[in-house]
Protein backbone atom coordinates (compact mmCIF):
# COMPACT_ATOMS: atom_id res chain seq x y z
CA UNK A 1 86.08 6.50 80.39
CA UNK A 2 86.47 8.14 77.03
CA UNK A 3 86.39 12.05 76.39
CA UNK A 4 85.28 13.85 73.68
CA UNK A 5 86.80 17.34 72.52
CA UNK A 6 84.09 19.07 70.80
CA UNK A 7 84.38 22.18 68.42
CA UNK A 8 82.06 24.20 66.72
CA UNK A 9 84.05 26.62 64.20
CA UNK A 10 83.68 28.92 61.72
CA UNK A 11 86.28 29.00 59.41
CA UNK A 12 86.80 32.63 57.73
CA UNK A 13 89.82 31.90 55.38
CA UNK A 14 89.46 28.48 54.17
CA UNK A 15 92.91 28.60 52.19
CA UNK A 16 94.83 29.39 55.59
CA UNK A 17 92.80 26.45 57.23
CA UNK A 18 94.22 24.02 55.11
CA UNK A 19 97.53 23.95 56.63
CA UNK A 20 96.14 23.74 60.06
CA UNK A 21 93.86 20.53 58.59
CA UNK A 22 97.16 19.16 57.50
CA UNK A 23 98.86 18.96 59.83
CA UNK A 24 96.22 18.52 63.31
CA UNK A 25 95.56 14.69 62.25
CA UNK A 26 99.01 13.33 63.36
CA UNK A 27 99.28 15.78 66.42
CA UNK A 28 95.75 14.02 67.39
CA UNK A 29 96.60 10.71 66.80
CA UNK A 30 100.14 11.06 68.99
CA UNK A 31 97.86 11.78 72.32
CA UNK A 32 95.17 9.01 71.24
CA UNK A 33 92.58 10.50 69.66
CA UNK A 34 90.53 10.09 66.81
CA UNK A 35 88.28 11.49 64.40
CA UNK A 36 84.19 10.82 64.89
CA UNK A 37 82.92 14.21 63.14
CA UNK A 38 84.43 16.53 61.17
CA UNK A 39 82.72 18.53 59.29
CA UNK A 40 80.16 17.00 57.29
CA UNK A 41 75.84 18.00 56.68
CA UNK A 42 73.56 18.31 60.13
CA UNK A 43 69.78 19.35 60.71
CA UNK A 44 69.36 21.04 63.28
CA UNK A 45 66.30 19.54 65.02
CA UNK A 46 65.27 22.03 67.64
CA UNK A 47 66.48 25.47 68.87
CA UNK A 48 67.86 28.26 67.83
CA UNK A 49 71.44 27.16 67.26
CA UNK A 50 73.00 27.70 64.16
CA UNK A 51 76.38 25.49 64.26
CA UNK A 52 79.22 25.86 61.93
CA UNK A 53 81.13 23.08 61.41
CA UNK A 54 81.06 20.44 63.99
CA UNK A 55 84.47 18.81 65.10
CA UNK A 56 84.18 15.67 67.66
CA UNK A 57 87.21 13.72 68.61
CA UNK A 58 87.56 10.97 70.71
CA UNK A 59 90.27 10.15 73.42
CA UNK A 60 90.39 7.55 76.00
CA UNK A 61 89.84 9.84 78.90
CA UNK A 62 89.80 13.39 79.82
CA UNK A 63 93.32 13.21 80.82
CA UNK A 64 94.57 12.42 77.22
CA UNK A 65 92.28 15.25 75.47
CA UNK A 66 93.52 17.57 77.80
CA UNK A 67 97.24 16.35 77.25
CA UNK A 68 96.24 17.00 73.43
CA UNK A 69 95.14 20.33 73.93
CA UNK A 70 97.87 21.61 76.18
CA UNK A 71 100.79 19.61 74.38
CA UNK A 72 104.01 21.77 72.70
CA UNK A 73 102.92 20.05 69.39
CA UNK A 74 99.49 21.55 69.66
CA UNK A 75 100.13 24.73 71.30
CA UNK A 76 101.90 25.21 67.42
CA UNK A 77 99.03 24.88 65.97
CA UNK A 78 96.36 26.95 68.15
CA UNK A 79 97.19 30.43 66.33
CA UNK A 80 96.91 29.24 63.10
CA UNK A 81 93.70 27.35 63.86
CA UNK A 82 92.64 31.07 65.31
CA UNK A 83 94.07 33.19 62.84
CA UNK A 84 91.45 30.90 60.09
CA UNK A 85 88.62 30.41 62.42
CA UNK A 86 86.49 31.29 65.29
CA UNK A 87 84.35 29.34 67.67
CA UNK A 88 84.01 27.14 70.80
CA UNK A 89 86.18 23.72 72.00
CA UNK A 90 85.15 22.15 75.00
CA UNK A 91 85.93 18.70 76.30
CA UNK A 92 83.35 16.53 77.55
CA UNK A 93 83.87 13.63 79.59
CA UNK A 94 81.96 10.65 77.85
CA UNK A 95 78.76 8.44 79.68
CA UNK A 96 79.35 4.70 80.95
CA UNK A 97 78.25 1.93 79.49
């Protein structure tokens, strides 16, 4: 069953971000995932929520998003992803059918 890791970031130094952009795609795409939001315009429909920018990626189960996340490759990349931005990553197991 597919798993999504889902972020909600704010990114305080968008110059430093850029590296971390660069080079996150490939890191993704070595455990299986792939993009389904990043970034991009959203209405917020009800609440009180304010997101920042929405990140969802797709994997093909929990297992592989959390072999992402806790990969050598990855593990690189966390500071600099922190050092840019703040915010919340979870990873939600996906629905059947």
């Amino acid at each position: 069953m597919a798993a999504y890791l889902i972020a909600d970031l704010t990114v305080h130094d968008a110059a430093g971000v850029a590296e971390y952009r660069r080079r996150v795609p490939d890191v993704i795409a070595q455990y299986g995932g792939r993009y389904l939001i990043r970034g991009g315009a959203m209405d917020v429909l009800e609440g009180d929520r304010q997101p920042n920018r929405i990140v969802v990626i797709e994997f093909p189960d929990v297992a592989a998003a959390h072999r992402f996340y806790d990969s050598p490759e990855y593990a690189e990349l966390i500071p600099l992803r922190r050092k840019t931005c703040t915010g919340d990553v979870l990873i939600v197991e996906g629905a059947e059918g």
